[in-house]
N, C-alpha and C. Protein backbone atom coordinates (compact mmCIF):
# COMPACT_ATOMS: atom_id res chain seq x y z
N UNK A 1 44.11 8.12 109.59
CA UNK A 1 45.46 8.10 109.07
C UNK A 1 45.86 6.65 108.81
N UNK A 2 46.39 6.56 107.32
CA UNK A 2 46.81 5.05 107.19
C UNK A 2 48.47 5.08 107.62
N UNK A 3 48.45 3.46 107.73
CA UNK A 3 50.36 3.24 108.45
C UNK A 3 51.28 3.33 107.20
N UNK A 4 50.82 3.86 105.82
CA UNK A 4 51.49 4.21 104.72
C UNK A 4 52.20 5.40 105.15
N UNK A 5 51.07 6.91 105.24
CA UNK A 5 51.67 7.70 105.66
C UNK A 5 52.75 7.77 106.38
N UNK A 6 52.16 7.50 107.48
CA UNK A 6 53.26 7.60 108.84
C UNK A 6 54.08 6.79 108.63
N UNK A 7 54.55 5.68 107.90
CA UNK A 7 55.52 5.29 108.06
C UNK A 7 56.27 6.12 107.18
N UNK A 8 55.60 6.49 105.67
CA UNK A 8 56.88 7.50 105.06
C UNK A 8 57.41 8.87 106.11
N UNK A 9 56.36 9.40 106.84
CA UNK A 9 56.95 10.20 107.83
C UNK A 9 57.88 9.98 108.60
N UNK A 10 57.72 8.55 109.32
CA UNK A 10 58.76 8.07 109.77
C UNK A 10 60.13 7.85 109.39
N UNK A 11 60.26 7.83 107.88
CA UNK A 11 61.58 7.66 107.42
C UNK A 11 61.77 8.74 106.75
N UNK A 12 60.91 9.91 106.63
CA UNK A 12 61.37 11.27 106.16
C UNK A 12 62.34 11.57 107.81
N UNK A 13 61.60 11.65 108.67
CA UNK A 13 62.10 12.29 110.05
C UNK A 13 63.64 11.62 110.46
N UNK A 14 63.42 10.31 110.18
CA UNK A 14 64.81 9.35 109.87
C UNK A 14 65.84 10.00 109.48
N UNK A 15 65.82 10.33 108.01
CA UNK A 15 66.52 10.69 107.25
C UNK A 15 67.04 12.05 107.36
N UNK A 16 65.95 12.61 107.69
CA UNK A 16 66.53 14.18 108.11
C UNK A 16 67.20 14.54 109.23
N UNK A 17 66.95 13.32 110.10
CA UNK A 17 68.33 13.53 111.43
C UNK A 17 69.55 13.00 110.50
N UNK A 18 69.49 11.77 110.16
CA UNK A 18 70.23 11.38 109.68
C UNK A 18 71.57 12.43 108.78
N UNK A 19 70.80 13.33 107.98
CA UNK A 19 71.62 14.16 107.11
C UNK A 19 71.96 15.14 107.40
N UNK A 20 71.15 15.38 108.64
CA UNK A 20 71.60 16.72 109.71
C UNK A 20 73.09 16.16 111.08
N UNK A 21 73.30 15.37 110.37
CA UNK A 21 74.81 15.16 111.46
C UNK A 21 75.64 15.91 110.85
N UNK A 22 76.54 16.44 112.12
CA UNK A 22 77.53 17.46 111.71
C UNK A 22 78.51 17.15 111.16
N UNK A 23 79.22 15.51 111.44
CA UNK A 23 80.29 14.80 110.67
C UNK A 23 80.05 14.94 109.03
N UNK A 24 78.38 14.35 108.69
CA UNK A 24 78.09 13.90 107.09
C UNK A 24 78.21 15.78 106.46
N UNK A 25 77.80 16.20 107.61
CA UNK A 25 77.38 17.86 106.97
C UNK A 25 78.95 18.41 106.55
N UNK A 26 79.79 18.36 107.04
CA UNK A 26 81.27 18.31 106.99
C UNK A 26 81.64 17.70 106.40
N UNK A 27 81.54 16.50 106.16
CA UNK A 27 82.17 15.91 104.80
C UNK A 27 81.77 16.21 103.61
N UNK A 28 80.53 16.54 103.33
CA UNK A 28 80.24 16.42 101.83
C UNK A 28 80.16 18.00 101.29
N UNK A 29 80.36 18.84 102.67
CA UNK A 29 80.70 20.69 102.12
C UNK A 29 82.12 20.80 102.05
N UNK A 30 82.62 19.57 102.78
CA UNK A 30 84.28 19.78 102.67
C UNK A 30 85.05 19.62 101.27
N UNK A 31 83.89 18.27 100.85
CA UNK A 31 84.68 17.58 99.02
C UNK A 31 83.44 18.53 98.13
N UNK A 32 82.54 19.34 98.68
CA UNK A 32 82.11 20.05 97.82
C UNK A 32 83.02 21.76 97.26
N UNK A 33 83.57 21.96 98.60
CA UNK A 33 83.56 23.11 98.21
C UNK A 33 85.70 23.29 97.71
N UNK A 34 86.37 22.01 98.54
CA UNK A 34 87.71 21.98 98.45
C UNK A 34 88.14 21.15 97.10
N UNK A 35 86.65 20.03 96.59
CA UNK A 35 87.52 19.29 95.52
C UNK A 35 87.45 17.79 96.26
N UNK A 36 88.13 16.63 95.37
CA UNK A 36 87.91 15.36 96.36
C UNK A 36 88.96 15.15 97.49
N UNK A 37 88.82 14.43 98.37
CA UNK A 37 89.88 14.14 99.03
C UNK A 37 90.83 13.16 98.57
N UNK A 38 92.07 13.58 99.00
CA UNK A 38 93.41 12.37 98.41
C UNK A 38 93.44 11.53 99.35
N UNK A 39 94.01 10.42 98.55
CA UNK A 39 94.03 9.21 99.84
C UNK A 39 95.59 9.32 100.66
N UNK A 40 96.30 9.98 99.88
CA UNK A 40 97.58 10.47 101.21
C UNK A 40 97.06 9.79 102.38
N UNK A 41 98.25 9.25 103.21
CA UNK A 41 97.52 9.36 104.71
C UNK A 41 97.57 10.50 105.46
N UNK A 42 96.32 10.80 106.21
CA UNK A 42 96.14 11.67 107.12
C UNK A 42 95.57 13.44 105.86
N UNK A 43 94.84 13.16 105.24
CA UNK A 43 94.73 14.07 104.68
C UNK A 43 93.09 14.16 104.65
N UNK A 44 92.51 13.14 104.92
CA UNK A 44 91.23 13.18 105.72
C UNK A 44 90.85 13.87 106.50
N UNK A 45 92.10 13.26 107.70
CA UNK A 45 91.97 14.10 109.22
C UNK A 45 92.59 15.61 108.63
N UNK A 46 93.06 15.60 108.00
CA UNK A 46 93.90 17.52 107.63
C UNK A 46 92.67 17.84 107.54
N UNK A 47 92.30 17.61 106.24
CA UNK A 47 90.97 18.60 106.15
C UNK A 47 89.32 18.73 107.20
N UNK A 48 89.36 17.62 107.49
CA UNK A 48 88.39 17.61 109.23
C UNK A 48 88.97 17.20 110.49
N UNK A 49 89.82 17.80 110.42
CA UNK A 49 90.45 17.06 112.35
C UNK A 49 90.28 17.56 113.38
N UNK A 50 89.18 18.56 112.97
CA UNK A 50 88.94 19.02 114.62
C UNK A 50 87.20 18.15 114.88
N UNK A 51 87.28 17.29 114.03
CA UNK A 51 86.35 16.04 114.22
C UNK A 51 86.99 14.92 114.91
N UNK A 52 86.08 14.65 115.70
CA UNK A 52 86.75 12.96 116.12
C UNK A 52 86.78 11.97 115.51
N UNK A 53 87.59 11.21 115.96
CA UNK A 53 88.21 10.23 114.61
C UNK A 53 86.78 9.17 114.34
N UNK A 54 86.03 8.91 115.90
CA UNK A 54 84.50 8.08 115.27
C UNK A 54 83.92 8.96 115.02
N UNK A 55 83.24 10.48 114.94
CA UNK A 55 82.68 10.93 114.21
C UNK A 55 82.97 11.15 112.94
N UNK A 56 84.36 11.25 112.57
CA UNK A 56 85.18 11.15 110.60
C UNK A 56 84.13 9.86 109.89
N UNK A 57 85.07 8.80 111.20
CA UNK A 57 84.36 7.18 110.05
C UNK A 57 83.07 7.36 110.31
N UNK A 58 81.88 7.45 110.89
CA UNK A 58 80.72 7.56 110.89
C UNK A 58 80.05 8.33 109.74
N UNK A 59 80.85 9.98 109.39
CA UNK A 59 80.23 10.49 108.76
C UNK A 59 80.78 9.89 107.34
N UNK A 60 81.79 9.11 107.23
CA UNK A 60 82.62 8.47 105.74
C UNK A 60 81.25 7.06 105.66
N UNK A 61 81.35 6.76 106.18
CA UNK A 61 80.62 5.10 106.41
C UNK A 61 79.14 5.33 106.34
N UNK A 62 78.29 6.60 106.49
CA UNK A 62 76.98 7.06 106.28
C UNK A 62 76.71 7.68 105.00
N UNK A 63 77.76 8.37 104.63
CA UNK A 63 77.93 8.83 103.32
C UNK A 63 78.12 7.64 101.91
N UNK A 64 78.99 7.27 102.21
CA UNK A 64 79.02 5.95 101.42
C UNK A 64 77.54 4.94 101.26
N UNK A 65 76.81 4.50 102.49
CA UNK A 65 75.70 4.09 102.47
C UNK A 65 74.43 4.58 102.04
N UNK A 66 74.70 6.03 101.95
CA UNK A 66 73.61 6.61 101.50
C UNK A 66 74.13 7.14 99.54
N UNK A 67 75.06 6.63 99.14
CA UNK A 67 75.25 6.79 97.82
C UNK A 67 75.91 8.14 97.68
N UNK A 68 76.29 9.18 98.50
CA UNK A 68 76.73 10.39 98.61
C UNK A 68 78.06 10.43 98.62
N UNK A 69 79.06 9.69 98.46
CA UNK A 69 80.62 9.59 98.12
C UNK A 69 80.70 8.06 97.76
N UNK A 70 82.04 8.23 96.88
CA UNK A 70 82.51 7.10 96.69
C UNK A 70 83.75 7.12 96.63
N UNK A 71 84.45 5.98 96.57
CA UNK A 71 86.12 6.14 96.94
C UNK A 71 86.47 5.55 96.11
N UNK A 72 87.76 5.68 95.40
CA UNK A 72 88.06 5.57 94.58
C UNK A 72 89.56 4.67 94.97
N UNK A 73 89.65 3.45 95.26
CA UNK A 73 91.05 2.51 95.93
C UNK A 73 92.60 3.09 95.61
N UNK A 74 92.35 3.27 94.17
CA UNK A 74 94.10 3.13 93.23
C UNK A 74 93.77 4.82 92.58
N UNK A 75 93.17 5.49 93.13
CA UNK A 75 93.18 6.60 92.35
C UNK A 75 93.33 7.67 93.44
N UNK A 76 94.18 9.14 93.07
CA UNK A 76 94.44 9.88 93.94
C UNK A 76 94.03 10.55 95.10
N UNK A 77 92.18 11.04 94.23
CA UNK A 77 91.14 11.45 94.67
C UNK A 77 90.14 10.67 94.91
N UNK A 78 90.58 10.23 96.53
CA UNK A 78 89.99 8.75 97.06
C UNK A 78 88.36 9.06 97.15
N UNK A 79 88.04 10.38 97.94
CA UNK A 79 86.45 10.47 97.71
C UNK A 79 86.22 11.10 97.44
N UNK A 80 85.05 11.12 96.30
CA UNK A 80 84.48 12.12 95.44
C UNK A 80 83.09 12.39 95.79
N UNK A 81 82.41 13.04 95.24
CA UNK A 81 80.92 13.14 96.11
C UNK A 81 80.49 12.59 94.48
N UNK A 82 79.34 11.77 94.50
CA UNK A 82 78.44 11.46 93.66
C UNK A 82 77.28 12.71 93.28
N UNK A 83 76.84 12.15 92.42
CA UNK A 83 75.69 13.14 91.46
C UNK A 83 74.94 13.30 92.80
N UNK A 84 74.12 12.60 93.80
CA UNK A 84 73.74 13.19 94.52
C UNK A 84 74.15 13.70 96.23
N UNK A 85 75.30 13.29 96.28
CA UNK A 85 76.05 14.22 97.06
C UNK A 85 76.33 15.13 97.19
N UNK A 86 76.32 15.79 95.48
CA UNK A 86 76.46 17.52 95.08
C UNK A 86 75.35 18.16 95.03
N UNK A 87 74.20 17.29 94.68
CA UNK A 87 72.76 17.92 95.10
C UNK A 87 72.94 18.21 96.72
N UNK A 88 72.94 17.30 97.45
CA UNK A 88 73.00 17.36 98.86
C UNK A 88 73.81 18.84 99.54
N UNK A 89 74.62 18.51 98.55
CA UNK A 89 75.67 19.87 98.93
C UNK A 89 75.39 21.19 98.51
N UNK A 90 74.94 21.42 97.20
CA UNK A 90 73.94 22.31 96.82
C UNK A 90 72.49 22.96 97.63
N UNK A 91 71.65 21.75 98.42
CA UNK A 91 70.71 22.10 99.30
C UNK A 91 71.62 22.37 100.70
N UNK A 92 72.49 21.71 101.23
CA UNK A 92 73.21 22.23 102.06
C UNK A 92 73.83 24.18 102.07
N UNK A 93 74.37 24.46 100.90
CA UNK A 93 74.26 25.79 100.51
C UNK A 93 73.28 26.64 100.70
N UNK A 94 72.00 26.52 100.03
CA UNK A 94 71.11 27.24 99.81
C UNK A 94 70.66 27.21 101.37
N UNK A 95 70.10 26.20 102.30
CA UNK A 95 69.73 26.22 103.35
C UNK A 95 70.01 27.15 104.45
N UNK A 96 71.74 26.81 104.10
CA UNK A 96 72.24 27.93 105.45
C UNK A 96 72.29 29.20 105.16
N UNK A 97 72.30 29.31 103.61
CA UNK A 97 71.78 30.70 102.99
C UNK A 97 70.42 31.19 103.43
N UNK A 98 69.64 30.55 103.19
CA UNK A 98 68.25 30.52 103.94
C UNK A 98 68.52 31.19 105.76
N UNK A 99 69.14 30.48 106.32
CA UNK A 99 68.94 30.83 107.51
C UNK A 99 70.16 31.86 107.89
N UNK A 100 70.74 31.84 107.42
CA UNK A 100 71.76 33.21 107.61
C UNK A 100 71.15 34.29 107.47
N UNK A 101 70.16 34.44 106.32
CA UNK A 101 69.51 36.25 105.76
C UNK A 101 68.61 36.03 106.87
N UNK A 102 67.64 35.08 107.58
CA UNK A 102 66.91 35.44 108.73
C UNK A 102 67.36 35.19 110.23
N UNK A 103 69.36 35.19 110.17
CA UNK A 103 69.74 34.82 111.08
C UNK A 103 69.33 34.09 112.13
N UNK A 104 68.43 32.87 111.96
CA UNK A 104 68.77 31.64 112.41
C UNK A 104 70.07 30.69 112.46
N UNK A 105 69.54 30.15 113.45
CA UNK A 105 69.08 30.06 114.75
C UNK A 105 69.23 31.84 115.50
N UNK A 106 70.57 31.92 115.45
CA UNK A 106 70.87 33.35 115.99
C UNK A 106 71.75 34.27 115.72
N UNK A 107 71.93 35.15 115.35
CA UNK A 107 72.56 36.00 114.28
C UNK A 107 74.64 35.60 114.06
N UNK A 108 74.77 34.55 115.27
CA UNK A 108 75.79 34.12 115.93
C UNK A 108 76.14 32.59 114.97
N UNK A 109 75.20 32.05 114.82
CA UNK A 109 75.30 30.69 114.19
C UNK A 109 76.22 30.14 113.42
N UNK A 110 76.69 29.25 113.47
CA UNK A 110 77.95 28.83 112.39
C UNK A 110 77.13 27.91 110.96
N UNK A 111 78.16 27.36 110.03
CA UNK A 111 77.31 27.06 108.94
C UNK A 111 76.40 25.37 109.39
N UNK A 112 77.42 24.69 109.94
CA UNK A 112 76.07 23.72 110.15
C UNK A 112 75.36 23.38 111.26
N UNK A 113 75.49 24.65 112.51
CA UNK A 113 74.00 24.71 113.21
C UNK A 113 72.96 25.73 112.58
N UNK A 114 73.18 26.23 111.25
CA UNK A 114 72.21 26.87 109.90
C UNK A 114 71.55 25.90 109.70
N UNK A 115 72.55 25.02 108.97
CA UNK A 115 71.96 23.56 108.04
C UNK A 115 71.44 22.83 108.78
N UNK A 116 71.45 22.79 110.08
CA UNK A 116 70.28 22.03 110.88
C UNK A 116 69.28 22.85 111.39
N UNK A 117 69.32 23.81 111.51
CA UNK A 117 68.35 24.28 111.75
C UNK A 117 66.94 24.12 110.47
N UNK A 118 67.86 25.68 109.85
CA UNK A 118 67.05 24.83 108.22
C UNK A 118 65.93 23.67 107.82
N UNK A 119 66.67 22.89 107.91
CA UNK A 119 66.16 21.36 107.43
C UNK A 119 64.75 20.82 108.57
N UNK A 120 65.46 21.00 109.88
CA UNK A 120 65.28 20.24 111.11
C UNK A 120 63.67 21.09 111.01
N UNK A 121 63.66 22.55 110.93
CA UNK A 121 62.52 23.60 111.13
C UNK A 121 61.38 22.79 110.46
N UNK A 122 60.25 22.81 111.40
CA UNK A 122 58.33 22.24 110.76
C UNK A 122 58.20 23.85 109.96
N UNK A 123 58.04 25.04 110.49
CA UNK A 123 57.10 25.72 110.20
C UNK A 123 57.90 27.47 110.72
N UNK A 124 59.30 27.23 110.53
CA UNK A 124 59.84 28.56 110.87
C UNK A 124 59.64 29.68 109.60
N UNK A 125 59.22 29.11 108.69
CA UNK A 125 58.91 30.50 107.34
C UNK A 125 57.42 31.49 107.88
N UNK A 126 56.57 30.33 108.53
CA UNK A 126 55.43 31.25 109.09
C UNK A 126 55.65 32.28 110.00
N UNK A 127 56.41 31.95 111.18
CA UNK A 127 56.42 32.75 112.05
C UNK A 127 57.99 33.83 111.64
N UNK A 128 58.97 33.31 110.62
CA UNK A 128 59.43 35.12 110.12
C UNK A 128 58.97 35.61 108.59
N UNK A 129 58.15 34.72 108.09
CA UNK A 129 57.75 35.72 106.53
C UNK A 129 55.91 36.31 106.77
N UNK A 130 54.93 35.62 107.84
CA UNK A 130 53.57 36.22 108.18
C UNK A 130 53.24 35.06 107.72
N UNK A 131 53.83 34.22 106.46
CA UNK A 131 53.23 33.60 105.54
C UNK A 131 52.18 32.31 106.23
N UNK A 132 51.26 31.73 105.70
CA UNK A 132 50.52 30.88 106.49
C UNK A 132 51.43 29.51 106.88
N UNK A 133 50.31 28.72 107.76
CA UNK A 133 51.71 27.78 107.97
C UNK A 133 52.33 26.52 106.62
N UNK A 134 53.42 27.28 106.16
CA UNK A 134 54.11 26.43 104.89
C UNK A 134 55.66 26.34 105.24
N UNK A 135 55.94 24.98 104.97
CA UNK A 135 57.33 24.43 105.44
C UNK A 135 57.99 26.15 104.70
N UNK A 136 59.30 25.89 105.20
CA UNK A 136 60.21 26.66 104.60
C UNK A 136 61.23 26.56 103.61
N UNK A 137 61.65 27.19 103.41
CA UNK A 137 62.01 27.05 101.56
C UNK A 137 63.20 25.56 101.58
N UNK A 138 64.18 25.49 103.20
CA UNK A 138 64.92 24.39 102.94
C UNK A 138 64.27 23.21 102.97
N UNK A 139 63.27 22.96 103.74
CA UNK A 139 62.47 22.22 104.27
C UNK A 139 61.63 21.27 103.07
N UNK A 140 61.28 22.44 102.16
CA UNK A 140 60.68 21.71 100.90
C UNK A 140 61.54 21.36 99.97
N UNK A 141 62.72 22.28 100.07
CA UNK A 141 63.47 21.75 98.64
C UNK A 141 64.41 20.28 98.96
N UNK A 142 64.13 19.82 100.80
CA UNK A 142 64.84 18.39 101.62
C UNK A 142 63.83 17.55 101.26
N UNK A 143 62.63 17.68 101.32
CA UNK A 143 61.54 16.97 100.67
C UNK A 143 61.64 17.06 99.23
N UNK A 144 61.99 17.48 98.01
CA UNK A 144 62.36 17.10 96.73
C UNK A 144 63.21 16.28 96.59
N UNK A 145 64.27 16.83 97.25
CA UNK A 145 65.53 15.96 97.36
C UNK A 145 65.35 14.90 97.83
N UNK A 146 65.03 14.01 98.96
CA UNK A 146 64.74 12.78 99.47
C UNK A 146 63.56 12.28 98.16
N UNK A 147 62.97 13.09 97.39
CA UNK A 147 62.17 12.03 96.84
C UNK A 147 62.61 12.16 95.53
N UNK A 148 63.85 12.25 95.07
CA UNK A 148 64.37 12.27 94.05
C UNK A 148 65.85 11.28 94.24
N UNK A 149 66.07 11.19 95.40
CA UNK A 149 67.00 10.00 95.79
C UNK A 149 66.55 9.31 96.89
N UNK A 150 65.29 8.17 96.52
CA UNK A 150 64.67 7.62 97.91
C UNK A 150 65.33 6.82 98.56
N UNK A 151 66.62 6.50 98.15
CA UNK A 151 67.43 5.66 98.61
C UNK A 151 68.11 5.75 100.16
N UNK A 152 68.09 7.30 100.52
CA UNK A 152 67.99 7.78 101.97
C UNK A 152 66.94 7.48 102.69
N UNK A 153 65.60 7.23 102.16
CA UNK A 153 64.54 7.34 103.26
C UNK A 153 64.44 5.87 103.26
N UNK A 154 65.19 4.38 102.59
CA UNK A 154 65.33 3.14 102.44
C UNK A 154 66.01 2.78 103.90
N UNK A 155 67.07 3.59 104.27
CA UNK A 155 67.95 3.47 105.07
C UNK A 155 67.55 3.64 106.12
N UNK A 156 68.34 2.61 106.85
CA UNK A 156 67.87 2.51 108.23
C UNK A 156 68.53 3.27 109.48
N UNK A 157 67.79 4.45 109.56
CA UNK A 157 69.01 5.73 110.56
C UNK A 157 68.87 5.80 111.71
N UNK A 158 68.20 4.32 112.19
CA UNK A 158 68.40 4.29 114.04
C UNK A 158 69.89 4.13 114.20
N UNK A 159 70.57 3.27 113.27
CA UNK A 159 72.18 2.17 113.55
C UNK A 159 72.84 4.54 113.73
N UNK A 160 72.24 4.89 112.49
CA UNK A 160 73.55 6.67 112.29
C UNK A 160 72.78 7.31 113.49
N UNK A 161 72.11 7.19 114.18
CA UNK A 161 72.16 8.27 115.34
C UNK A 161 72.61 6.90 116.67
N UNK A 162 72.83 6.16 116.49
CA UNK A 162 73.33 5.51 117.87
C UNK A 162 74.42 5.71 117.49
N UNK A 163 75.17 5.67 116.47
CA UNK A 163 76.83 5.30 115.69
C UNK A 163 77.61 7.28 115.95
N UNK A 164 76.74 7.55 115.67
CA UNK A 164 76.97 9.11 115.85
C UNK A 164 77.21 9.59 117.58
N UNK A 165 76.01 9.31 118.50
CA UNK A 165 76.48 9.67 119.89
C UNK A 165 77.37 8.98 120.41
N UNK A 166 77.64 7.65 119.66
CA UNK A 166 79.09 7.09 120.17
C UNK A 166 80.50 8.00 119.80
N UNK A 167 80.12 8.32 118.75
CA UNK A 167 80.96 9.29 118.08
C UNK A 167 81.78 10.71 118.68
N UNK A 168 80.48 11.02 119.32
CA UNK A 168 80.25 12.77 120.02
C UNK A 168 81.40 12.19 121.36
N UNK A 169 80.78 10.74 122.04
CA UNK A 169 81.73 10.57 123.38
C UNK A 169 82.90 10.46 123.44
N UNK A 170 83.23 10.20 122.12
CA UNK A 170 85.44 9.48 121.57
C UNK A 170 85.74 10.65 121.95
């Protein structure tokens, strides 16, 4: 094995914690599915406030870094999701669609312990379709996606999972 590989592994595995936080997963299904957010104050926290206020900026401040919103200063609709934020949000869809019809994790699941599951899964299509061992349908279409915006697997997602469990403790 060359240190090419593994290092792109390394920043696939990066990235996929990375996009599996529940803050970023919440923000970008929130301006996907409600429209952008206004910069009003407190209309951030309206639409996610049963988030903590460091998990909000974490998932605003990861999103932004990874090219997946942008804000807009003097304009109403402060964040908008970018061209590939709506991809993101689109595989976010399909995923938990994915794991809802095979009720994963457990027939109980909400939408983004789906979307992590989903994503997070090596080899869960084998053991519920018979099929041999082949990622599963979210799994590959997170691997298109990262290599169609490599600009996530550039990023450095030790700083978003330390910035994140600080987050979980507020």
């Amino acid at each position: 094995m060359t240190a090419l590989p593994a290092l792109g592994l390394l920043r696939e595995c990066r990235a996929i914690r990375t996009l599996t936080l529940p803050g970023l997963i919440r923000l970008v299904t929130e301006i996907d599915d409600n429209g952008p957010i206004s910069r009003h104050r407190g209309s951030l926290q309206g639409a996610l406030g049963d988030l903590p206020l460091g998990q909000l900026r974490h998932a605003i401040d990861t999103a932004r870094d990874l090219g997946l919103i942008h804000a807009r200063g003097h304009a109403m609709a402060r964040y908008q999701l970018t061209a590939s934020g709506k991809d993101l949000a689109e595989l976010y869809d399909n995923a938990a669609r994915w794991a809802r019809t095979r009720q994963l994790p457990s027939p109980t699941s909400d939408f983004v312990t789906r979307i992590q599951h989903a994503l997070q899964a090596e080899d869960d299509g084998a053991k519920h379709t018979g099929a041999a061992a082949e990622p599963p349908a979210p799994r590959a279409a997170l691997s298109e996606w990262l290599t169609a915006h490599p600009r996530v697997l550039r990023q450095d997602a030790t700083r978003s999972s330390a910035a994140e469990e600080a987050g979980r403790a507020a």
